[in-house]
C-alpha atoms as a PDB file:
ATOM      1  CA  UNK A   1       0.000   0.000   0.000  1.00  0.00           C
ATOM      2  CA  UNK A   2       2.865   2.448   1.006  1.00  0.00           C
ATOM      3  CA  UNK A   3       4.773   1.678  -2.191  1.00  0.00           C
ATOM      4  CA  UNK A   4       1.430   2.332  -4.164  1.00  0.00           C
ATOM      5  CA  UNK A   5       0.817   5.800  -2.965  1.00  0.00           C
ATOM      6  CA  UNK A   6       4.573   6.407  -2.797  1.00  0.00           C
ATOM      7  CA  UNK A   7       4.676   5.755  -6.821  1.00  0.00           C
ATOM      8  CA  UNK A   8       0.848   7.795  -7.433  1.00  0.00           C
ATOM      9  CA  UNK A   9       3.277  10.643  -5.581  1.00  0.00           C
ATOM     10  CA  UNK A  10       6.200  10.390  -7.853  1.00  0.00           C
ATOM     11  CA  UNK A  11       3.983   9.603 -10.993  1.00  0.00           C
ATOM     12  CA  UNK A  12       1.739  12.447 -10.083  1.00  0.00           C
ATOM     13  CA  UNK A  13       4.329  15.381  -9.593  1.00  0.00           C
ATOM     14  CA  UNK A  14       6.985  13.911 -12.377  1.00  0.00           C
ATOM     15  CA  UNK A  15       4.124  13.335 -15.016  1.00  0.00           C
ATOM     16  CA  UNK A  16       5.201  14.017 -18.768  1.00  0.00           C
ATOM     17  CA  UNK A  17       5.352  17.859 -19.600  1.00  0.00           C
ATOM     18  CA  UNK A  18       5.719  19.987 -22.968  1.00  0.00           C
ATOM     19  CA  UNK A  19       9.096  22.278 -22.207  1.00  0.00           C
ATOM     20  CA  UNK A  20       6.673  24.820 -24.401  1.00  0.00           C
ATOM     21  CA  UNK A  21       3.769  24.649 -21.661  1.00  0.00           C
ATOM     22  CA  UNK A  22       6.525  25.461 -18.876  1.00  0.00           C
ATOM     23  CA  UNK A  23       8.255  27.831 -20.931  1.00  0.00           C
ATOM     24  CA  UNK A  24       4.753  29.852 -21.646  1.00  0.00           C
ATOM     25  CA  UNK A  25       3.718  30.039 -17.678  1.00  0.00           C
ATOM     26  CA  UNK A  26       7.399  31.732 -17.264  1.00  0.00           C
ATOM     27  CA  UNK A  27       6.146  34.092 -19.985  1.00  0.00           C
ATOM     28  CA  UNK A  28       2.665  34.392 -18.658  1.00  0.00           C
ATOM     29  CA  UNK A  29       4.188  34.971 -14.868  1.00  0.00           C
ATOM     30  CA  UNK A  30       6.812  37.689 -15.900  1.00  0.00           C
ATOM     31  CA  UNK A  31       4.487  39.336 -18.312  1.00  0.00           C
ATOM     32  CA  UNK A  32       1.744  39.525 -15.504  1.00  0.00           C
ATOM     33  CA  UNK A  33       4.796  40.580 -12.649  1.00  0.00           C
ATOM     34  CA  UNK A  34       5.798  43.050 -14.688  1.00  0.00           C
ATOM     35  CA  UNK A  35       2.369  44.783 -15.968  1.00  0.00           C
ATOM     36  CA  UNK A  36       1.778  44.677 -12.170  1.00  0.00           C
ATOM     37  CA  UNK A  37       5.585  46.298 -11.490  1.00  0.00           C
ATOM     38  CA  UNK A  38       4.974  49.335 -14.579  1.00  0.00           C
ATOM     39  CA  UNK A  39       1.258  49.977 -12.810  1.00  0.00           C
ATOM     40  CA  UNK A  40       2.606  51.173  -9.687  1.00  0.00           C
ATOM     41  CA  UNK A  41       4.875  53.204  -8.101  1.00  0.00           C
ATOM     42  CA  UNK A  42       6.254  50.778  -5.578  1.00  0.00           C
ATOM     43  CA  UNK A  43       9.478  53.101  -4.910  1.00  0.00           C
ATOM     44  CA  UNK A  44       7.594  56.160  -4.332  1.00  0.00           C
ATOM     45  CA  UNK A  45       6.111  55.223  -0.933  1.00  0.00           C
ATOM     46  CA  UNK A  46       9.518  54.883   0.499  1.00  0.00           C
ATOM     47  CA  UNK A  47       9.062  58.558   0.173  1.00  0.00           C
ATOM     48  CA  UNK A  48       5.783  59.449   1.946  1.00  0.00           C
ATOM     49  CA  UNK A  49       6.059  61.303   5.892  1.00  0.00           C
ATOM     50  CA  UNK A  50       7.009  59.575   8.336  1.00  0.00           C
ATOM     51  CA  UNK A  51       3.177  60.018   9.517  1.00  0.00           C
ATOM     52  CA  UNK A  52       2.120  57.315   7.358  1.00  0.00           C
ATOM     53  CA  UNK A  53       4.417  54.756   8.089  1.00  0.00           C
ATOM     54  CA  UNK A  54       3.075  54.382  12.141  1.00  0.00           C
ATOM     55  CA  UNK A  55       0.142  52.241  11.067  1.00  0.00           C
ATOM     56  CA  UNK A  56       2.765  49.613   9.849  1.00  0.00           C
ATOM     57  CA  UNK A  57       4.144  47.632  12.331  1.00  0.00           C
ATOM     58  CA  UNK A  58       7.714  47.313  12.688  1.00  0.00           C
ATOM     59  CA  UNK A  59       7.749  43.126  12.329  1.00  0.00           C
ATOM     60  CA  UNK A  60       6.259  44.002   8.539  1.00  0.00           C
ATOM     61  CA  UNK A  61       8.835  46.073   7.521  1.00  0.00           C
ATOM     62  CA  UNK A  62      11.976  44.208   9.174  1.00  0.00           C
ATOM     63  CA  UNK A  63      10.571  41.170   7.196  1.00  0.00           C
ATOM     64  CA  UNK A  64      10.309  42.446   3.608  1.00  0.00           C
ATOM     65  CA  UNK A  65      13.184  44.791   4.396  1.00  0.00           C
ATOM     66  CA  UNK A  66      12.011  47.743   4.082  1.00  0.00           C
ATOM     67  CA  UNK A  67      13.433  51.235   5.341  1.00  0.00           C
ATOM     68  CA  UNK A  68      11.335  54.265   4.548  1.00  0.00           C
ATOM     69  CA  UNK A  69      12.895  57.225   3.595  1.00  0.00           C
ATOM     70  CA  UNK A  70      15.657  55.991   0.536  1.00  0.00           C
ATOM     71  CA  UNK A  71      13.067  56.282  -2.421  1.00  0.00           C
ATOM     72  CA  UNK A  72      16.280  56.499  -4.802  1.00  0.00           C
ATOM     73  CA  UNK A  73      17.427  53.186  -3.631  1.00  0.00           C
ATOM     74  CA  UNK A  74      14.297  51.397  -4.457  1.00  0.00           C
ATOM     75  CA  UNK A  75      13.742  53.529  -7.724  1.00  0.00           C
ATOM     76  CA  UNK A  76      17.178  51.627  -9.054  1.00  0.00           C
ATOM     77  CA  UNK A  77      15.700  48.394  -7.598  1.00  0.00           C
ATOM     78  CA  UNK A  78      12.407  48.924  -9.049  1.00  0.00           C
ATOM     79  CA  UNK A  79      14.469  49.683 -12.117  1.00  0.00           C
ATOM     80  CA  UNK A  80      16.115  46.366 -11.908  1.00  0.00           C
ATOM     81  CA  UNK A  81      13.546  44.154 -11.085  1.00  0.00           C
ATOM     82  CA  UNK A  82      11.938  45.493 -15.034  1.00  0.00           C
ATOM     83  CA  UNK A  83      15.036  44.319 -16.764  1.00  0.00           C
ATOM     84  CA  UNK A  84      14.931  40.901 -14.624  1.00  0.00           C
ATOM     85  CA  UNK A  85      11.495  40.617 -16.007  1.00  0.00           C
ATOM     86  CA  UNK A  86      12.113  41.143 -19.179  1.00  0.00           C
ATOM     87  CA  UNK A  87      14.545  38.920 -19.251  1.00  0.00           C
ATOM     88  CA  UNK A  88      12.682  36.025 -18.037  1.00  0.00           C
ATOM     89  CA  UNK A  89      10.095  37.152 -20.278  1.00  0.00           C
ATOM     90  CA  UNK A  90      12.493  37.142 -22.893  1.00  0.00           C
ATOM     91  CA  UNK A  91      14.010  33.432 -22.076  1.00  0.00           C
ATOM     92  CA  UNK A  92      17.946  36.045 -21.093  1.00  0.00           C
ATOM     93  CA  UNK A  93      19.129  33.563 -18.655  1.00  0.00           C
ATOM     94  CA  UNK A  94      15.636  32.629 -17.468  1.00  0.00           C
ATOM     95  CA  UNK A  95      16.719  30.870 -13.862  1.00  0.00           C
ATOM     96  CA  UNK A  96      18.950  33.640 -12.382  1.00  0.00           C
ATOM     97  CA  UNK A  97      16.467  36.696 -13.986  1.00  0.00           C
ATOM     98  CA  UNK A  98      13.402  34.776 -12.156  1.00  0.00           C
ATOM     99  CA  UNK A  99      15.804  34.176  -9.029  1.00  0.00           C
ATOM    100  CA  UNK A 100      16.516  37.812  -8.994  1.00  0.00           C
ATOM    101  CA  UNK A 101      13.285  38.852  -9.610  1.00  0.00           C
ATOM    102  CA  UNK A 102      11.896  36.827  -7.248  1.00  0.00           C
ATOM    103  CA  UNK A 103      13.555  38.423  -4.342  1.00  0.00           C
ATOM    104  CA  UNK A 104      13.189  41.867  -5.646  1.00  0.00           C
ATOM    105  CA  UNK A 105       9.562  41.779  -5.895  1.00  0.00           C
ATOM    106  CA  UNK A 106       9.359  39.984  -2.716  1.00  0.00           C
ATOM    107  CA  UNK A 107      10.293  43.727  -0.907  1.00  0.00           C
ATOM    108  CA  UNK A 108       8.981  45.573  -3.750  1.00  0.00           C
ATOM    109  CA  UNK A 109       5.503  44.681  -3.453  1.00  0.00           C
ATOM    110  CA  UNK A 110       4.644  45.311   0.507  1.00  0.00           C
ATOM    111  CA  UNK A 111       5.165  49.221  -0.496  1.00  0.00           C
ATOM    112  CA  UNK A 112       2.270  49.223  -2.347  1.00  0.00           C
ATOM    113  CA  UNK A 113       0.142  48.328   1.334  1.00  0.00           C
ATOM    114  CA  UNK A 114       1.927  47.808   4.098  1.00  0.00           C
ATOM    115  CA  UNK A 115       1.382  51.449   5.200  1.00  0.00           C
ATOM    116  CA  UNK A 116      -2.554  50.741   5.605  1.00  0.00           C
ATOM    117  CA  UNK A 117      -2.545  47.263   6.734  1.00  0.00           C
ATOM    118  CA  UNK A 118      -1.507  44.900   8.674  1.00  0.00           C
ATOM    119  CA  UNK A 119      -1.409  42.413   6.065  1.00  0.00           C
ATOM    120  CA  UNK A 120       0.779  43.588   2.969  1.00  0.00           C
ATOM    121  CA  UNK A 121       0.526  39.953   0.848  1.00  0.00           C
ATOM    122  CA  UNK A 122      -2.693  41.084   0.772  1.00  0.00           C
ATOM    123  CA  UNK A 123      -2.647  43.897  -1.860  1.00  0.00           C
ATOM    124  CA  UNK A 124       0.743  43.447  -3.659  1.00  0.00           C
ATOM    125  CA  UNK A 125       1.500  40.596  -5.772  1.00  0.00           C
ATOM    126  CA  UNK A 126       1.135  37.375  -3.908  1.00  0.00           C
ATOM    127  CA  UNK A 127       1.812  34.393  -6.496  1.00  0.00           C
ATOM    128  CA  UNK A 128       4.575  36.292  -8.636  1.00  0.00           C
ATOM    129  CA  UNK A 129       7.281  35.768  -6.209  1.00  0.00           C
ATOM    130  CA  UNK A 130       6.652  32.687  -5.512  1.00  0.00           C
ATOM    131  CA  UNK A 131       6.082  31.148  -9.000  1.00  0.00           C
ATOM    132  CA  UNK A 132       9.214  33.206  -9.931  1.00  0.00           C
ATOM    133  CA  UNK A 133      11.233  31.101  -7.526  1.00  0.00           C
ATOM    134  CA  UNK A 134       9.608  27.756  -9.240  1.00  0.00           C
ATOM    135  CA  UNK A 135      10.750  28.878 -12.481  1.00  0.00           C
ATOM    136  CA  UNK A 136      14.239  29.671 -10.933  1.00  0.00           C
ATOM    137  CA  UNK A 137      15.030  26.238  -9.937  1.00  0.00           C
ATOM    138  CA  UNK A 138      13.267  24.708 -13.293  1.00  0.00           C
ATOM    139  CA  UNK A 139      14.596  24.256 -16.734  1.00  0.00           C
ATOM    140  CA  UNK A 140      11.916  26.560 -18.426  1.00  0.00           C
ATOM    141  CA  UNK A 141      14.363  27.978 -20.835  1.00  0.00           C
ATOM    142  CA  UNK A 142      14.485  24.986 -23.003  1.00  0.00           C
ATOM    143  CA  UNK A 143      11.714  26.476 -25.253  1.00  0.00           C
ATOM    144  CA  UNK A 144      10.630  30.326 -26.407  1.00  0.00           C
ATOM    145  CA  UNK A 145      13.935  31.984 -25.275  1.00  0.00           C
ATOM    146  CA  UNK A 146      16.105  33.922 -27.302  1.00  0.00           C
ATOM    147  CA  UNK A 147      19.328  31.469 -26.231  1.00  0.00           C
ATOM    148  CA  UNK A 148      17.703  27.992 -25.772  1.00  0.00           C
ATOM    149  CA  UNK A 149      19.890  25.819 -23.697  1.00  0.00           C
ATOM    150  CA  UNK A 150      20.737  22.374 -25.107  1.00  0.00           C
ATOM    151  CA  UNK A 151      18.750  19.769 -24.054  1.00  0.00           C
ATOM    152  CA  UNK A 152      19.999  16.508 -22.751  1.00  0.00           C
ATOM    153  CA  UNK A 153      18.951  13.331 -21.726  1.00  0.00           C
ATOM    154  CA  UNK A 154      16.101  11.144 -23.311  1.00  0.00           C
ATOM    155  CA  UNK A 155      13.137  12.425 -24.236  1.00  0.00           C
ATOM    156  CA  UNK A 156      10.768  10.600 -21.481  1.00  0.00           C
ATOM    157  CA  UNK A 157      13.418  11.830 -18.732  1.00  0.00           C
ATOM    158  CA  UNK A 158      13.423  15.699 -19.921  1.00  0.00           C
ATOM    159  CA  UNK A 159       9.722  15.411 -19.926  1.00  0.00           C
ATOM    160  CA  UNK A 160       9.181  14.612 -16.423  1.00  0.00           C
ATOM    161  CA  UNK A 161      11.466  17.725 -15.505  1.00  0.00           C
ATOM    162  CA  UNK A 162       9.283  19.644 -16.675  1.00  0.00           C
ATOM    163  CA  UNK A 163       5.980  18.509 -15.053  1.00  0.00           C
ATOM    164  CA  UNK A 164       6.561  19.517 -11.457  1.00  0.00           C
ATOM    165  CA  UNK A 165       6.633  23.381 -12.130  1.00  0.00           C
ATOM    166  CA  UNK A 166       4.460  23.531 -13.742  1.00  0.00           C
ATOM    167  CA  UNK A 167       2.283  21.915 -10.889  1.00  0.00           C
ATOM    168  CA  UNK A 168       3.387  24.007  -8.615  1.00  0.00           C
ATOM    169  CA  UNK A 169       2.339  27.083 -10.348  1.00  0.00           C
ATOM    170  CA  UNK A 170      -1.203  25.612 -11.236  1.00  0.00           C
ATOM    171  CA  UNK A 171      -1.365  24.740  -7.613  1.00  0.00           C
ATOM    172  CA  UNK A 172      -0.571  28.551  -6.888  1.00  0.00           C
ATOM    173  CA  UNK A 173      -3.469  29.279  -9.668  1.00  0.00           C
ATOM    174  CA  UNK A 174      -5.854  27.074  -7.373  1.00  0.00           C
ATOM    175  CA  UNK A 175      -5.083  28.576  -4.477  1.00  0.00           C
ATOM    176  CA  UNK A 176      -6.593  31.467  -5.378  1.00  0.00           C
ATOM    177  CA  UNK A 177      -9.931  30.206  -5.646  1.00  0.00           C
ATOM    178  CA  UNK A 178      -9.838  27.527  -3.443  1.00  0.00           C
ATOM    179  CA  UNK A 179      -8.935  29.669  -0.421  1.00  0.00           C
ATOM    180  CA  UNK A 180     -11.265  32.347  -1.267  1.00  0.00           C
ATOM    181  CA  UNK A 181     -14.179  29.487  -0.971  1.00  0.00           C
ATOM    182  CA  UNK A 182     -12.686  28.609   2.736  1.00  0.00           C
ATOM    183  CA  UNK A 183     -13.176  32.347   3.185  1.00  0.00           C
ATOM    184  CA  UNK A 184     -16.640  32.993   2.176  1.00  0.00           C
ATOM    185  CA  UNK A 185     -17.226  30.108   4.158  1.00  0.00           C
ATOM    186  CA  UNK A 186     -15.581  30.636   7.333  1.00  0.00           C
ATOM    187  CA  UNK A 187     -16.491  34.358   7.848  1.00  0.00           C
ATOM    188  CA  UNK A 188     -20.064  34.150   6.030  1.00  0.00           C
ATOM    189  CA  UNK A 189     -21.167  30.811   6.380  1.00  0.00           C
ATOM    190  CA  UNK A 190     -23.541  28.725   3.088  1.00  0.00           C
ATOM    191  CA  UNK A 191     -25.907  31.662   2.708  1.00  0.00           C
ATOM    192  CA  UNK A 192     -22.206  33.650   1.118  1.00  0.00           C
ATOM    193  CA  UNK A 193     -24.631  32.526  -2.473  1.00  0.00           C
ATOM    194  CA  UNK A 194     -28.277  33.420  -1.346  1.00  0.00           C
ATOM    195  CA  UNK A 195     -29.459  35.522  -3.868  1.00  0.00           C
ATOM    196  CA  UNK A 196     -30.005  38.458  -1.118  1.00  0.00           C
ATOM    197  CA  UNK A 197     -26.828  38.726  -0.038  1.00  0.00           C
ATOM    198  CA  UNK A 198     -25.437  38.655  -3.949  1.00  0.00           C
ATOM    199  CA  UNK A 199     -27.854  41.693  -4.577  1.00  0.00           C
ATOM    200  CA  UNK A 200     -26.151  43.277  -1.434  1.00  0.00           C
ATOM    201  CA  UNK A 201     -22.544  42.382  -3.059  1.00  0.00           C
ATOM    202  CA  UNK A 202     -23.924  43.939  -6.655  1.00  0.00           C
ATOM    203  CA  UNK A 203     -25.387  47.456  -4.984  1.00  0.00           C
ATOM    204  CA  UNK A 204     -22.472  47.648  -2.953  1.00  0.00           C
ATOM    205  CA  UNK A 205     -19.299  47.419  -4.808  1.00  0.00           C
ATOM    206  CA  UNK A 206     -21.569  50.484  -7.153  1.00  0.00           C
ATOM    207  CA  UNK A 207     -21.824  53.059  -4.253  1.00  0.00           C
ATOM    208  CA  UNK A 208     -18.873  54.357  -4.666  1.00  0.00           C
ATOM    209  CA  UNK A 209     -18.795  57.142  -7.800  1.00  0.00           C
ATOM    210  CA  UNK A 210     -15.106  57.716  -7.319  1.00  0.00           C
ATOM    211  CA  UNK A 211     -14.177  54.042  -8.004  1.00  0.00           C
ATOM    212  CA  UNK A 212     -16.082  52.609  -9.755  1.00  0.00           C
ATOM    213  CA  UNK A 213     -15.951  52.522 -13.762  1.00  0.00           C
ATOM    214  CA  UNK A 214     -18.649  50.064 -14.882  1.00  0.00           C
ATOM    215  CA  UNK A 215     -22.049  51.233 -13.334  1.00  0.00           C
ATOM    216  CA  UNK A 216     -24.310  49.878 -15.681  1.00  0.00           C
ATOM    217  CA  UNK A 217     -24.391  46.110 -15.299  1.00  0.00           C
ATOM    218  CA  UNK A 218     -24.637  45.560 -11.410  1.00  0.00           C
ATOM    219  CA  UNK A 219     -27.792  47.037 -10.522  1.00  0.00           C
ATOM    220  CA  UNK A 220     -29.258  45.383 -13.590  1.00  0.00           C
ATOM    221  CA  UNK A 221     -28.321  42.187 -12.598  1.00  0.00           C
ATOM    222  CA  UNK A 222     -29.672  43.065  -9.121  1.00  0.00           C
ATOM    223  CA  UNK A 223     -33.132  43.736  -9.926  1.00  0.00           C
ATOM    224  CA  UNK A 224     -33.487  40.129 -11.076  1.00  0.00           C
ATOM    225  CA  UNK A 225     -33.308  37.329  -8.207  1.00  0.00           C
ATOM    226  CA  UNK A 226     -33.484  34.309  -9.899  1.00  0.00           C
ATOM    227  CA  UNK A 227     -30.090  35.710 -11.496  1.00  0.00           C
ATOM    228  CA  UNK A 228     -28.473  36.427  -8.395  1.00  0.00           C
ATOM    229  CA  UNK A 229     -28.877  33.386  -6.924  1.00  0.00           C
ATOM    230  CA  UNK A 230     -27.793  31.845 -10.145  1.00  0.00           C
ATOM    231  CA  UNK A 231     -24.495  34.243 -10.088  1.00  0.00           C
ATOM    232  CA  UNK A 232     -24.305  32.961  -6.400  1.00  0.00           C
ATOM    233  CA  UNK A 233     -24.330  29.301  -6.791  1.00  0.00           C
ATOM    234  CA  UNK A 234     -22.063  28.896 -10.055  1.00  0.00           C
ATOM    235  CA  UNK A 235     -19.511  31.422  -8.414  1.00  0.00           C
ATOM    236  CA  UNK A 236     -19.646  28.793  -4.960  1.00  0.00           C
ATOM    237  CA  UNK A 237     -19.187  25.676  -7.698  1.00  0.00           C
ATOM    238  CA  UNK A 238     -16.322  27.138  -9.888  1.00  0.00           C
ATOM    239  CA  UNK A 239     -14.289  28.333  -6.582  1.00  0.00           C
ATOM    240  CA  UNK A 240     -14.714  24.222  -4.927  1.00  0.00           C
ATOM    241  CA  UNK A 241     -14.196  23.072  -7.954  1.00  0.00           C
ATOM    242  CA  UNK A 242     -11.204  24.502  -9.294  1.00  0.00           C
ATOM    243  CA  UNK A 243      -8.534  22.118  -7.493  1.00  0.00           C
ATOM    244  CA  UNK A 244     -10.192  19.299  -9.965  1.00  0.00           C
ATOM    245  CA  UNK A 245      -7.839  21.270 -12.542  1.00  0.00           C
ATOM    246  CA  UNK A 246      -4.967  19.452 -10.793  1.00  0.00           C
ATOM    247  CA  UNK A 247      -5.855  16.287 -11.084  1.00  0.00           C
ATOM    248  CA  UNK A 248      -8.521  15.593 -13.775  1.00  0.00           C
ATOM    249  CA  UNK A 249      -6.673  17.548 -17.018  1.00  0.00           C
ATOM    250  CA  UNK A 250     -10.221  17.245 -18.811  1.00  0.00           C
ATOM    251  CA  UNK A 251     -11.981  19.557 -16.521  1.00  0.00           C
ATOM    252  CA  UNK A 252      -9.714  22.220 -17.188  1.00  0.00           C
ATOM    253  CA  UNK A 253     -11.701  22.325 -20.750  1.00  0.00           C
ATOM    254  CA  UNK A 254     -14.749  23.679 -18.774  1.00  0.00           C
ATOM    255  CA  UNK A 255     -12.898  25.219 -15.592  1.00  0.00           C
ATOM    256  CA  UNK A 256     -10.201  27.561 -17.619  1.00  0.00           C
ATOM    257  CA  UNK A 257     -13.462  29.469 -19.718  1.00  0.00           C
ATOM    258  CA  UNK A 258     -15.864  29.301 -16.882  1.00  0.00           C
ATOM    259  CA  UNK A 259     -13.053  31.254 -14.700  1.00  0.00           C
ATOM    260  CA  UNK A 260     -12.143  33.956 -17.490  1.00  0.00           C
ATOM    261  CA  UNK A 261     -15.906  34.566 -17.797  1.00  0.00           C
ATOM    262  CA  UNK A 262     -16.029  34.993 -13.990  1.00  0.00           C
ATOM    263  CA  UNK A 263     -13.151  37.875 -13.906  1.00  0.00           C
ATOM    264  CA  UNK A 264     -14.927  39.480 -16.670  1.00  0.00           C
ATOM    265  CA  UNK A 265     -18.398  39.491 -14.907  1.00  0.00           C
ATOM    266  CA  UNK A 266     -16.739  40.645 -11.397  1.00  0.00           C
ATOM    267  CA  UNK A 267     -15.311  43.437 -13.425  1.00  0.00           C
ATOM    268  CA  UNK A 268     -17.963  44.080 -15.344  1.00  0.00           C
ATOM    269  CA  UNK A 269     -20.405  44.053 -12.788  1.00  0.00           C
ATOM    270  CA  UNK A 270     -18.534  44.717  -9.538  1.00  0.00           C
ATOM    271  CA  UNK A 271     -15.194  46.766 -10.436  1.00  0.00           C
ATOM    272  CA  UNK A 272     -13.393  44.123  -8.923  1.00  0.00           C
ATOM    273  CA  UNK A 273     -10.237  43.437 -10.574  1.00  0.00           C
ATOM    274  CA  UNK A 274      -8.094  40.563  -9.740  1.00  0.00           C
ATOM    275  CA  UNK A 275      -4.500  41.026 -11.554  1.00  0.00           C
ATOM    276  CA  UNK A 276      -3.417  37.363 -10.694  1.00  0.00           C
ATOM    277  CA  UNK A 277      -6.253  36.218 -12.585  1.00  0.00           C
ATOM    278  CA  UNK A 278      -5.009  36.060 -16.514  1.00  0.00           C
ATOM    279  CA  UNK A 279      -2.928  33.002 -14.876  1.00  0.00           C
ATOM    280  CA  UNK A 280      -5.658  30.678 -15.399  1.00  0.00           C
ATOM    281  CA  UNK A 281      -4.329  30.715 -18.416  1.00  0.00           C
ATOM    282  CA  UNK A 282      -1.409  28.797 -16.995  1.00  0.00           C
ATOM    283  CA  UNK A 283      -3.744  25.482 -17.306  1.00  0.00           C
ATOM    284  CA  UNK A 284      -4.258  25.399 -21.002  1.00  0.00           C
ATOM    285  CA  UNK A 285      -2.261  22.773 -23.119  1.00  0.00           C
ATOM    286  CA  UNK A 286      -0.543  25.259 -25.419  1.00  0.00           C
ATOM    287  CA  UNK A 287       1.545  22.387 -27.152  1.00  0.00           C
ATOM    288  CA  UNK A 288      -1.728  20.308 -27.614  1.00  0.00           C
ATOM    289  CA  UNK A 289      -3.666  23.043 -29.010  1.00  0.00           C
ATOM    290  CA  UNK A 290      -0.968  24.156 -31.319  1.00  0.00           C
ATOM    291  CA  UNK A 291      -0.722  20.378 -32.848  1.00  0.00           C
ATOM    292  CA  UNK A 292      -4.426  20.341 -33.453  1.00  0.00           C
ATOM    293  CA  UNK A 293      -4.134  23.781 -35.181  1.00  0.00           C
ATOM    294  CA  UNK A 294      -1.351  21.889 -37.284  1.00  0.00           C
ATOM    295  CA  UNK A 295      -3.497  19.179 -37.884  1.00  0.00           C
ATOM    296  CA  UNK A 296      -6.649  21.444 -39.110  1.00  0.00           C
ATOM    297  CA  UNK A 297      -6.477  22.248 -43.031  1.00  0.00           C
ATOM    298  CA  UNK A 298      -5.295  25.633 -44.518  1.00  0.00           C
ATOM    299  CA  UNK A 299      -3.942  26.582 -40.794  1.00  0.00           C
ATOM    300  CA  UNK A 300       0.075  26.768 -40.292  1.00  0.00           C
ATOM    301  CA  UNK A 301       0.571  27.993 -37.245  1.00  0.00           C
ATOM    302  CA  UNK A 302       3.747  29.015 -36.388  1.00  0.00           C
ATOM    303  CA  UNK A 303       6.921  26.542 -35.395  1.00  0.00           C
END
């Protein structure tokens, strides 16, 4: 029994992988880092008065190492962390450039919160640094970079090296959802997808005129509670269901859509806009799709 689940392990996280799907979730993670780096000015709030920094306690800033007050030091790293990304966007050296990244975004990112809250992972960028460090320690340059490195060893054996990132990312992707569903549930309880308390959710994220950029589609969707309930339940089902991504590779046919559609209807109809959420994309079988484009007459897609 021990030797069966100690194989299921092994076969589960070393299971044959495309170096083109690994190599496109290190694109897809430094293009999404660094949209997230360009949006913000993570070096000016090393600037602000002192005044603003008392809310954030002194444990947060000791452990993303951050000292207030030397906004030209973390313009140049904010400078450097962009060219890190671009490299591992680019396939430059793709381990050290995530490596680097990695750890640069790790104290980046708190600037952008940790001045109102307690909990800074909260509003900067929670899987980047994490799936940077993946990529770091995995061979995701053998395919799209500019200097591909040469790939040894048999082609079953380089296959299973690059399953296990790629995992770990989608594992990150889950996360996401799966935690937010332990959330609703913990601090709201099963009525989180009554239809009254979606209506709530749809007039409320609306109030506000100074934030809000898509007015129309919330309180229509309000007015009708046979949809909020619907909205309700299907958001409950997508967030449980999500971890089946991991394990059963046809559900991501359904999952990967049904999430995208979500993002765009919380956007559309809340203003809520979750930057981490494009990584879905992470999921899709870019190597499979792009032999069944091959396969398809009149299409060439490119090689």
């Amino acid at each position: 029994m021990i030797v069966r689940l100690k194989r299921a392990w092994t076969d589960f996280w070393f299971q044959p992988e495309s170096a083109g799907n690994l190599a496109l979730a290190r694109i897809l993670v430094a293009l999404n880092a660094l949209w997230m780096l360009a949006s913000r000015n993570y070096a000016g709030m090393s600037d602000v008065p002192d005044a603003f920094w008392r809310a954030a306690p002194a444990a947060i800033r000791w452990r993303y190492l951050i000292v207030p007050g030397h906004g030209d030091i973390e313009r140049v790293l904010q400078g450097l962390a962009a060219i890190v990304l671009i490299g591992a966007l680019l396939g430059i050296a793709p381990r050290v450039c995530c490596a680097v990244a990695a750890l640069l975004l790790y104290h980046l990112a708190p600037l952008e919160a940790a001045i109102w809250t307690a909990a800074p992972e909260g509003r900067g960028m929670t899987l980047a640094p994490t799936a940077l460090l993946i990529l770091a320690a995995a061979p995701s340059g053998d395919a799209f970079a500019l200097w591909p490195r040469a790939r040894t060893g048999s082609k079953e054996r380089r296959a299973s090296r690059y399953g296990w990132a790629l995992l770990l990312i989608q594992l990150l992707v889950c996360e996401i959802y799966f935690f937010s569903a332990i959330g609703k549930l913990e601090r709201t309880g099963l009525a989180w997808g009554s239809a009254e308390r979606m209506r709530l959710w749809l007039f409320w994220f609306n109030q506000d005129t100074q934030s809000v950029v898509f007015g129309t589609l919330g309180p229509w969707l309000a007015q009708y509670a046979w949809l909020c309930g619907l909205i309700g339940a299907a958001t409950v089902v997508m967030e449980w269901t999500m971890p089946l991504a991991l394990f059963w590779r046809p559900s991501r046919v359904v999952l990967v859509p049904v999430a995208l559609a979500f993002h765009v209807g919380v956007l559309l109809s809340m203003n809520i806009h979750v930057p981490e959420a494009w990584l879905i994309l992470v999921f899709v079988d870019w190597t499979g799709l792009s032999r069944r484009l091959r396969r398809m007459p009149g299409i060439t897609p490119p090689k």
